[in-house]
PDB file of N, CA and C in Angstrom:
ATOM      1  N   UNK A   1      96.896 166.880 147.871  1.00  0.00           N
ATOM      2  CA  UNK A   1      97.967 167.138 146.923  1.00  0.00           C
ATOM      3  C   UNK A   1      98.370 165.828 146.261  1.00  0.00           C
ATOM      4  N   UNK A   2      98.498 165.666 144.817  1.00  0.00           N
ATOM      5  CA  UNK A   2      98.866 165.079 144.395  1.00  0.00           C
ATOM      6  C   UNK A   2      98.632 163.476 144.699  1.00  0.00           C
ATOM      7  N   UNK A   3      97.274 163.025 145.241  1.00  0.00           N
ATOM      8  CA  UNK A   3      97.074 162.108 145.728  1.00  0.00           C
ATOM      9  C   UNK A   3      97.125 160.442 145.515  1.00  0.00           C
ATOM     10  N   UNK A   4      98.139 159.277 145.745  1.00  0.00           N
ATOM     11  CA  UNK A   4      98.809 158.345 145.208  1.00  0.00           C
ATOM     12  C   UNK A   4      99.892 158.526 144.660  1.00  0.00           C
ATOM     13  N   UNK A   5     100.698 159.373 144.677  1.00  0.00           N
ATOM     14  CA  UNK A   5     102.030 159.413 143.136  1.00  0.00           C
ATOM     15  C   UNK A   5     102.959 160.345 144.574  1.00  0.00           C
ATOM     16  N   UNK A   6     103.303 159.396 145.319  1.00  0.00           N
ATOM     17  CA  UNK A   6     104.415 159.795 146.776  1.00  0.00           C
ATOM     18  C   UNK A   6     105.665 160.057 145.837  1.00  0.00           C
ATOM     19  N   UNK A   7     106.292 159.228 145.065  1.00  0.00           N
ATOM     20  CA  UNK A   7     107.139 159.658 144.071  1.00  0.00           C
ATOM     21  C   UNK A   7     107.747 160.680 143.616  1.00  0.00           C
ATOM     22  N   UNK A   8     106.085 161.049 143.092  1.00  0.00           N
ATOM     23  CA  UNK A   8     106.190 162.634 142.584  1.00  0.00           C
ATOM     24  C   UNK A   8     106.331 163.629 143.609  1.00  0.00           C
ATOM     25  N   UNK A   9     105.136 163.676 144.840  1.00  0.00           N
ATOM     26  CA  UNK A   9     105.246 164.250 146.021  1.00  0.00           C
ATOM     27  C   UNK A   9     106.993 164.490 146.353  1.00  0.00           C
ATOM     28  N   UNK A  10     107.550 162.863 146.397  1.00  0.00           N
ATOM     29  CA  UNK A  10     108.856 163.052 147.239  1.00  0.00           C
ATOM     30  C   UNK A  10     109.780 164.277 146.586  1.00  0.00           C
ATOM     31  N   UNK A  11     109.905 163.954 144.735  1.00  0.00           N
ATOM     32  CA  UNK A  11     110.679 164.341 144.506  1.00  0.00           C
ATOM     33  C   UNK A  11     110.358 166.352 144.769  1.00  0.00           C
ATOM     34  N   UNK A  12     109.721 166.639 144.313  1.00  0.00           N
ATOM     35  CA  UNK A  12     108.881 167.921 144.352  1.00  0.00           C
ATOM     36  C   UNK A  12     109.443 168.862 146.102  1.00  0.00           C
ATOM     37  N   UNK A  13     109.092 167.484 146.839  1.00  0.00           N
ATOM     38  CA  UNK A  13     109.998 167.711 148.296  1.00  0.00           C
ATOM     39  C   UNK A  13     110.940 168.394 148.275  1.00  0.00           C
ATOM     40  N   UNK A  14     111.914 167.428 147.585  1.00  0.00           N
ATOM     41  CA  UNK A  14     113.284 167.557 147.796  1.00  0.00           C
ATOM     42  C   UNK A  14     113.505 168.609 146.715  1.00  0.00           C
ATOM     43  N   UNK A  15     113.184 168.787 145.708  1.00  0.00           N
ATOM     44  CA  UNK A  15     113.639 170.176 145.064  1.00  0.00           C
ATOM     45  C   UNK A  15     113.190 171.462 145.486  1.00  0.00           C
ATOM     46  N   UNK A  16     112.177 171.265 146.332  1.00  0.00           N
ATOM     47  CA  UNK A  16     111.764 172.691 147.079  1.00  0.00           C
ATOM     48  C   UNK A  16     112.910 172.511 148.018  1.00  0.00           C
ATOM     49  N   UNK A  17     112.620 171.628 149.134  1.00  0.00           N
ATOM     50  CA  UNK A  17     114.143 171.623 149.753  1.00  0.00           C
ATOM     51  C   UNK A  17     115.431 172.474 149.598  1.00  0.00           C
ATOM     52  N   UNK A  18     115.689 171.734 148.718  1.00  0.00           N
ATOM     53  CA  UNK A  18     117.090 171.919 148.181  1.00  0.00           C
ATOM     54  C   UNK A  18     116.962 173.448 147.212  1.00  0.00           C
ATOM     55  N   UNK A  19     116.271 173.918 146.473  1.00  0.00           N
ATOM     56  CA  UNK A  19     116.188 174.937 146.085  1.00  0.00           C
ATOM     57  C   UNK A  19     115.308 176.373 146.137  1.00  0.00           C
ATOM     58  N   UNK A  20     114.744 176.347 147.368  1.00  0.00           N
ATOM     59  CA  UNK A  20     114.105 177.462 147.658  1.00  0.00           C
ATOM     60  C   UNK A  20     114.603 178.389 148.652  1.00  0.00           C
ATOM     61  N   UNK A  21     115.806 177.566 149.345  1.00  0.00           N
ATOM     62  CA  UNK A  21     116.644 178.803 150.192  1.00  0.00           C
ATOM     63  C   UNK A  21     117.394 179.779 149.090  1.00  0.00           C
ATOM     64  N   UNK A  22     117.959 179.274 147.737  1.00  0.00           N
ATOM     65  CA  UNK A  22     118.779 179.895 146.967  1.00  0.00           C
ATOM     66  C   UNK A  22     117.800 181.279 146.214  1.00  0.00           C
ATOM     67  N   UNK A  23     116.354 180.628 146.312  1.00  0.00           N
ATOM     68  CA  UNK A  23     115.605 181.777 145.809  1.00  0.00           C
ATOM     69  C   UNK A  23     114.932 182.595 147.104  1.00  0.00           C
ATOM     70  N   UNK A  24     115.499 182.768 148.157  1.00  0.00           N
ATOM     71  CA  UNK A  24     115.044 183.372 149.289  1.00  0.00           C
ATOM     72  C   UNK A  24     116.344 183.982 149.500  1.00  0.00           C
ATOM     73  N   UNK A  25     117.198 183.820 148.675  1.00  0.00           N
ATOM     74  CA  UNK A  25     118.812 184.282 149.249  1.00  0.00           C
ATOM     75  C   UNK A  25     118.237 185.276 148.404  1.00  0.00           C
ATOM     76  N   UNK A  26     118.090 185.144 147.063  1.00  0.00           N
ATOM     77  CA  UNK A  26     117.932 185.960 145.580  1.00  0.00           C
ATOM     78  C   UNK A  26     116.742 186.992 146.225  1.00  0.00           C
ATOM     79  N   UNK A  27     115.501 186.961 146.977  1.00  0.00           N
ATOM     80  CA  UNK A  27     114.509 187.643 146.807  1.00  0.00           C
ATOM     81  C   UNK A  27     115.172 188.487 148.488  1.00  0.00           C
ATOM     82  N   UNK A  28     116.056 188.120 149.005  1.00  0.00           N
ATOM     83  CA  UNK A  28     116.550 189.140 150.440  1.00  0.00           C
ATOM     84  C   UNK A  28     117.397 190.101 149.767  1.00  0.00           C
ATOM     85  N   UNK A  29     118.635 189.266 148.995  1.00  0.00           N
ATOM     86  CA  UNK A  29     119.351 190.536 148.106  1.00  0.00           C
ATOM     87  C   UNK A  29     118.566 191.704 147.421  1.00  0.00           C
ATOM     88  N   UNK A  30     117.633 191.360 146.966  1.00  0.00           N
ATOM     89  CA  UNK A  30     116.271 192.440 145.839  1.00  0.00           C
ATOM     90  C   UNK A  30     115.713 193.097 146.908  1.00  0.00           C
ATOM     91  N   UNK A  31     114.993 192.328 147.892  1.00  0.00           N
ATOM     92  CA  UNK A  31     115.022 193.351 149.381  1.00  0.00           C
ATOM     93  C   UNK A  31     115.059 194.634 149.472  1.00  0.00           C
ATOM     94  N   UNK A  32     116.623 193.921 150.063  1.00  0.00           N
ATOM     95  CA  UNK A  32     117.390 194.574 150.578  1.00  0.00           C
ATOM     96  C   UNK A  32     118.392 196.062 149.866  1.00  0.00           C
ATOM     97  N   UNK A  33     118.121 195.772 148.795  1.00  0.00           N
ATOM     98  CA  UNK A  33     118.884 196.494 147.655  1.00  0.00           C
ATOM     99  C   UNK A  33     117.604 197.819 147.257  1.00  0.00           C
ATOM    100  N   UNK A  34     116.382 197.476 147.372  1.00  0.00           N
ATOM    101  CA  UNK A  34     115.856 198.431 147.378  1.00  0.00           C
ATOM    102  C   UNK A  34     115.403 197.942 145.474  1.00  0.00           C
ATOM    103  N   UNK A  35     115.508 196.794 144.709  1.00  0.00           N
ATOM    104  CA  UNK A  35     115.341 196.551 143.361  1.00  0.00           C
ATOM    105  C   UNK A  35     114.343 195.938 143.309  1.00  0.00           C
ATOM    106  N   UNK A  36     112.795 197.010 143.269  1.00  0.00           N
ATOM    107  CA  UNK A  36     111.917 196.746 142.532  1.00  0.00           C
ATOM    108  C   UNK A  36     110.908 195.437 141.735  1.00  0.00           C
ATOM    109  N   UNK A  37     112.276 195.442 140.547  1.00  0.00           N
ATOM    110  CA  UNK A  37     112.143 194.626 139.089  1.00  0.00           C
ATOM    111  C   UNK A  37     112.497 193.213 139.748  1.00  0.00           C
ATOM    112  N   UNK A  38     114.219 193.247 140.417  1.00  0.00           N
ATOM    113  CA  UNK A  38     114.279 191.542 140.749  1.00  0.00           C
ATOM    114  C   UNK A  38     113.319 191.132 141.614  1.00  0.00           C
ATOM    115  N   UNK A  39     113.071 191.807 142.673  1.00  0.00           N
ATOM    116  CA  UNK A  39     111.922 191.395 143.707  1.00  0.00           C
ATOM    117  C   UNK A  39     111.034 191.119 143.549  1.00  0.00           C
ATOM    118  N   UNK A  40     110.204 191.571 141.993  1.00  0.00           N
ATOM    119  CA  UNK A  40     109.049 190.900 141.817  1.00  0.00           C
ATOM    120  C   UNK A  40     109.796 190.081 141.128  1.00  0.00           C
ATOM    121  N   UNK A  41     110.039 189.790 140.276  1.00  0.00           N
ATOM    122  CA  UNK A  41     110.583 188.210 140.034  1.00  0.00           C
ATOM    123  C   UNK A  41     110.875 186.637 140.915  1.00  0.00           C
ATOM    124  N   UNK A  42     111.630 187.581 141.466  1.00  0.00           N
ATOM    125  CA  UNK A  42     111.871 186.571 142.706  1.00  0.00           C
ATOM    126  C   UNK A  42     110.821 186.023 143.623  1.00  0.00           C
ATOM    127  N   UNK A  43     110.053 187.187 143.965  1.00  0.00           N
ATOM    128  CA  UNK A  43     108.590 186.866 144.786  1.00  0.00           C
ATOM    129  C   UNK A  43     107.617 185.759 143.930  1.00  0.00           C
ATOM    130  N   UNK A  44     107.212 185.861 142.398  1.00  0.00           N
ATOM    131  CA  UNK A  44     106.532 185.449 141.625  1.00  0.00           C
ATOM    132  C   UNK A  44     107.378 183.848 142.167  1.00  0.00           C
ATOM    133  N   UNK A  45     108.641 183.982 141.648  1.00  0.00           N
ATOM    134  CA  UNK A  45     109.626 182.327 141.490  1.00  0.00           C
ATOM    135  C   UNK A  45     108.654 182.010 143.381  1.00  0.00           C
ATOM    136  N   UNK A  46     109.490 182.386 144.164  1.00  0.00           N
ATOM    137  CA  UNK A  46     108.743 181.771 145.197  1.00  0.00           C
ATOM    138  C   UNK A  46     107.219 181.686 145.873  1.00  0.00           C
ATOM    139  N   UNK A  47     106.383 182.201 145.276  1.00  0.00           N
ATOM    140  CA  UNK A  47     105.026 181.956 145.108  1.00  0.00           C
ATOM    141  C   UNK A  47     104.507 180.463 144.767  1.00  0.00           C
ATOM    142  N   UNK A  48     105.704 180.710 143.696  1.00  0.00           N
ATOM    143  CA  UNK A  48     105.194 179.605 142.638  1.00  0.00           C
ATOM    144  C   UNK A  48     105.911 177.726 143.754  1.00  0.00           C
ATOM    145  N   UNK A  49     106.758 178.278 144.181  1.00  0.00           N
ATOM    146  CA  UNK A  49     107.259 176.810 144.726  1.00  0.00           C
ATOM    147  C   UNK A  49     106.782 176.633 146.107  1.00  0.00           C
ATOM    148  N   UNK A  50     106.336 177.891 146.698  1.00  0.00           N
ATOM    149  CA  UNK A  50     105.453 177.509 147.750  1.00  0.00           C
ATOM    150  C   UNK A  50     104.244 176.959 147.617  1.00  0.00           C
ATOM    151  N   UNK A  51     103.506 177.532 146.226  1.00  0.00           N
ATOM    152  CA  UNK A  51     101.894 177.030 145.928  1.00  0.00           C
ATOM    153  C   UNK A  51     101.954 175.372 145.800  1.00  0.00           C
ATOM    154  N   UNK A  52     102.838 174.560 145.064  1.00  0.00           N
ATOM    155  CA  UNK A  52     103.603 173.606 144.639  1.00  0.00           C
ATOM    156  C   UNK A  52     103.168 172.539 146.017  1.00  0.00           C
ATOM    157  N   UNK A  53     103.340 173.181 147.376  1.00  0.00           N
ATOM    158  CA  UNK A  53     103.419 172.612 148.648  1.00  0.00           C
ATOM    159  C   UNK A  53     102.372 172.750 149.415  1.00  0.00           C
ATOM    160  N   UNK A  54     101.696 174.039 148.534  1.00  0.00           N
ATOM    161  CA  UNK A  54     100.026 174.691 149.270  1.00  0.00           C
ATOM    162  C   UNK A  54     100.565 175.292 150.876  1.00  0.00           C
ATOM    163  N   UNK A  55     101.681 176.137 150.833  1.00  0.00           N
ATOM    164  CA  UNK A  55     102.614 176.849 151.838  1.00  0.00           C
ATOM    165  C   UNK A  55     101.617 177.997 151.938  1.00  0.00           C
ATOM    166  N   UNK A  56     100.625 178.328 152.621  1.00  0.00           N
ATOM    167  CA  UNK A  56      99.618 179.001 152.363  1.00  0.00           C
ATOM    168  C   UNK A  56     100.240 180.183 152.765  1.00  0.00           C
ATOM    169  N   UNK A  57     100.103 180.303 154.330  1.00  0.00           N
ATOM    170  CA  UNK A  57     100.634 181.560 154.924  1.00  0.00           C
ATOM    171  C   UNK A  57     102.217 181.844 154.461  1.00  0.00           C
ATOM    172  N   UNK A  58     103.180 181.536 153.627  1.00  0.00           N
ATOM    173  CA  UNK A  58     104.498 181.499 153.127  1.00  0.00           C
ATOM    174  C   UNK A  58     103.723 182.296 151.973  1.00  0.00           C
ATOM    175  N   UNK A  59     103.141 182.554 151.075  1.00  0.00           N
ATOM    176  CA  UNK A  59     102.221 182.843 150.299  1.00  0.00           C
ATOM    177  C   UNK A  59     101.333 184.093 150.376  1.00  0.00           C
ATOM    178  N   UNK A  60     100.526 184.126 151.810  1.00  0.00           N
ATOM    179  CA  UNK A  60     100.377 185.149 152.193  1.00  0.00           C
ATOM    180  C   UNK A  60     101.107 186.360 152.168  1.00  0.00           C
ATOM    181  N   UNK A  61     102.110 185.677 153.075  1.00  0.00           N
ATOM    182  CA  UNK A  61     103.175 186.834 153.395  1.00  0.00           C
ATOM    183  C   UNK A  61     103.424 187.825 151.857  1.00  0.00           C
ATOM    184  N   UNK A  62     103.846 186.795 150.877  1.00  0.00           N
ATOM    185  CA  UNK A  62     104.322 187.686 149.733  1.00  0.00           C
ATOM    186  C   UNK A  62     103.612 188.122 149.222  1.00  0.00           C
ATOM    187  N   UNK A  63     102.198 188.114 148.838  1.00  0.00           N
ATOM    188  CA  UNK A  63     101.330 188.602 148.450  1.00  0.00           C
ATOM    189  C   UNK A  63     101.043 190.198 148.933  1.00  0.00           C
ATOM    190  N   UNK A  64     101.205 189.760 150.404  1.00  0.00           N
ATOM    191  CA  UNK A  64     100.631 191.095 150.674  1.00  0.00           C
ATOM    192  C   UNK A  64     102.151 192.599 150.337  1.00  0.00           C
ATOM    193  N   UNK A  65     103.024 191.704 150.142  1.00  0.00           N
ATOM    194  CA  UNK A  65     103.766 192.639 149.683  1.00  0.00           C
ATOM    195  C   UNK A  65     103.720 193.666 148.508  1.00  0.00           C
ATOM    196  N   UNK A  66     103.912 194.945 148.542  1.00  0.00           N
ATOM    197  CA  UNK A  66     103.450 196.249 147.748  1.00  0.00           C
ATOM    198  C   UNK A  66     105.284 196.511 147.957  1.00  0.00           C
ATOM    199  N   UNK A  67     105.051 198.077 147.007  1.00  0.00           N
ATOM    200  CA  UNK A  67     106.544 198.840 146.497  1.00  0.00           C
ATOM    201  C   UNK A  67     106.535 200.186 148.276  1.00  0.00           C
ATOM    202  N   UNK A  68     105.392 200.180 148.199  1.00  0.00           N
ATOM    203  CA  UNK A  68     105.573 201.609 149.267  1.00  0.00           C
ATOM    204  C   UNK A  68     105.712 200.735 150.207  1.00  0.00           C
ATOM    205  N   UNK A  69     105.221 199.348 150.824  1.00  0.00           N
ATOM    206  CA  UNK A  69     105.386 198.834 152.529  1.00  0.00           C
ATOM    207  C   UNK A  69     106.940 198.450 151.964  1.00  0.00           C
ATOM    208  N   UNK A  70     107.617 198.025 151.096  1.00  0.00           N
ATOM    209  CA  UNK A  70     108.968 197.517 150.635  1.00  0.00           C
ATOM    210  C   UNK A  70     109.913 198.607 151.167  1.00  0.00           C
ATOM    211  N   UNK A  71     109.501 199.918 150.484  1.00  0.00           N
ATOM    212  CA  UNK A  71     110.094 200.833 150.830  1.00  0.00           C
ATOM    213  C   UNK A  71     110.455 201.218 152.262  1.00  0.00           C
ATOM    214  N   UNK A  72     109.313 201.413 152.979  1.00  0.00           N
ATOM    215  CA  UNK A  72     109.413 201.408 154.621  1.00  0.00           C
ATOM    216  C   UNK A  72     109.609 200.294 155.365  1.00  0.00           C
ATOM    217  N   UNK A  73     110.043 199.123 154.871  1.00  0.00           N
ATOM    218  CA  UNK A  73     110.180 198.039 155.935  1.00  0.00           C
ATOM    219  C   UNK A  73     111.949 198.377 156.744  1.00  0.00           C
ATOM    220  N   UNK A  74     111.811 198.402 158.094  1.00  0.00           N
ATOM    221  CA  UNK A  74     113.126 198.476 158.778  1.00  0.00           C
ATOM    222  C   UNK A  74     114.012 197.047 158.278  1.00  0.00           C
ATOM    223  N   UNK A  75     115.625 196.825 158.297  1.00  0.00           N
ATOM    224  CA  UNK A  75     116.160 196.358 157.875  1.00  0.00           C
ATOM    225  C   UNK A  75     115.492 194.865 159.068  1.00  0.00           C
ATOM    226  N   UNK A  76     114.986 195.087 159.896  1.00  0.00           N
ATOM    227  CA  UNK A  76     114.572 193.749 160.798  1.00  0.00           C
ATOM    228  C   UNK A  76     113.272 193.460 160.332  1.00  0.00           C
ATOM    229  N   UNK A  77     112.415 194.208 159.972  1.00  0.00           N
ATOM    230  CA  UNK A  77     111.437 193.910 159.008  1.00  0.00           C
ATOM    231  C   UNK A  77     111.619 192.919 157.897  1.00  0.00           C
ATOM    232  N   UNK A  78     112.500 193.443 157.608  1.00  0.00           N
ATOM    233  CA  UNK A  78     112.960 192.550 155.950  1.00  0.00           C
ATOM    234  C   UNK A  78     113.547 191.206 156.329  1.00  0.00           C
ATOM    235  N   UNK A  79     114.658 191.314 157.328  1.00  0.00           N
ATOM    236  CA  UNK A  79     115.132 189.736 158.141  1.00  0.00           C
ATOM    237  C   UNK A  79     114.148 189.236 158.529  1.00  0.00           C
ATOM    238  N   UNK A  80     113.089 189.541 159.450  1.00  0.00           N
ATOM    239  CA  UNK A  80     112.076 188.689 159.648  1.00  0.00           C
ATOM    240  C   UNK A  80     111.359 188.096 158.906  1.00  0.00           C
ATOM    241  N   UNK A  81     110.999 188.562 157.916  1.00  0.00           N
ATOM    242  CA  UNK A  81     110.657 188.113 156.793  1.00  0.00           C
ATOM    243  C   UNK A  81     111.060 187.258 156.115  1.00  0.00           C
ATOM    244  N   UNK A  82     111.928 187.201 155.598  1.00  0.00           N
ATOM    245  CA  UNK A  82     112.926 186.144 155.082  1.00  0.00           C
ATOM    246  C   UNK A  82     113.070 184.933 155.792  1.00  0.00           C
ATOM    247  N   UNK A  83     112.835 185.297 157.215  1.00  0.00           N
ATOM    248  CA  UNK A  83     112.892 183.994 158.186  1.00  0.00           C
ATOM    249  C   UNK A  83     111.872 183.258 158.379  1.00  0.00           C
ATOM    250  N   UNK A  84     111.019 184.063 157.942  1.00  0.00           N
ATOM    251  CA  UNK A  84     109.972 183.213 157.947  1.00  0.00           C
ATOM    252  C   UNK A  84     109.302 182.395 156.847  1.00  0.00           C
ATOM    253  N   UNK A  85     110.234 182.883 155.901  1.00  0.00           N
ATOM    254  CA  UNK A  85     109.677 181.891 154.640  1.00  0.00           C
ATOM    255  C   UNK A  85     111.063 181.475 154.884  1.00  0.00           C
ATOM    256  N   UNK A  86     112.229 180.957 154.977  1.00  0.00           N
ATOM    257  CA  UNK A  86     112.920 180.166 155.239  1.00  0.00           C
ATOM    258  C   UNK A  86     112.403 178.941 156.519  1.00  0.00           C
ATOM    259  N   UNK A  87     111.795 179.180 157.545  1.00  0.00           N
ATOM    260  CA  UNK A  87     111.355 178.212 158.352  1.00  0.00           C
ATOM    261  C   UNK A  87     109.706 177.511 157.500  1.00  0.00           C
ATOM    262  N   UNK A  88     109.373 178.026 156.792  1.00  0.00           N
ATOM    263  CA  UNK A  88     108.207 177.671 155.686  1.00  0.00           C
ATOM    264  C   UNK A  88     109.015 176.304 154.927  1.00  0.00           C
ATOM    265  N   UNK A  89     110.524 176.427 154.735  1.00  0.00           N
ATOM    266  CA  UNK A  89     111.210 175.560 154.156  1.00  0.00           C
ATOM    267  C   UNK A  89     111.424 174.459 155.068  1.00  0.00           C
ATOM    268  N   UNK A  90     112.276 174.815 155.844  1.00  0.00           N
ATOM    269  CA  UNK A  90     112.527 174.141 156.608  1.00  0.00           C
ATOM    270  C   UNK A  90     111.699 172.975 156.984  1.00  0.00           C
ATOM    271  N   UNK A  91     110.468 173.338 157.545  1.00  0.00           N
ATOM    272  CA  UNK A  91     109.168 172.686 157.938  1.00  0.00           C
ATOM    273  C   UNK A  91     109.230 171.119 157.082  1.00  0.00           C
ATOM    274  N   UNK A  92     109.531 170.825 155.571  1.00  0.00           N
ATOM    275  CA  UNK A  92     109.676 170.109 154.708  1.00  0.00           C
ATOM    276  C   UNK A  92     111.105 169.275 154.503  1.00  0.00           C
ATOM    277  N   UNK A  93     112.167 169.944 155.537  1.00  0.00           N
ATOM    278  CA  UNK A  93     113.537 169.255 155.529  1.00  0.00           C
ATOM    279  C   UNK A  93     113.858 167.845 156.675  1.00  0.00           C
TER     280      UNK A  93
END
């Protein structure tokens, strides 16, 4: 990644850091709400800032997400989830 330019690396860090719990808050609310439209949005936004880090399996996870497994996930389904791309963050704090 980004090989020589720590700089860039750092900063890239720290804005995943600092801003990928707020889009994991945004993609649990869409969840959880049962909304479709924001959830793919939100999923796409965090795709995109995990790829950023090469967060592979953080990546996985959302990918394999569909509308019918969305539909049937138990409400601990969906927390687990979330927790685990929150500790995907973490990992970088």
């Amino acid at each position: 990644m980004m090989q020589g330019n720590t700089s860039l690396v750092d900063d890239l860090v720290v804005h995943f850091v600092n801003h990928t719990p707020q889009l994991i808050d945004r993609f649990e609310v869409s969840l959880n709400a049962g909304d479709w439209n924001a959830l793919f949005g939100a999923t796409q936004r965090l795709m995109s800032s995990f790829r950023l880090l090469q967060q592979t399996e953080a990546i996985d996870l959302l990918n394999a997400l569909n509308e019918q497994q969305v539909q049937i996930m138990t409400v601990t389904e969906r927390s687990q989830l979330c927790q685990q791309l929150r500790v995907a963050v973490e990992e970088f704090a």
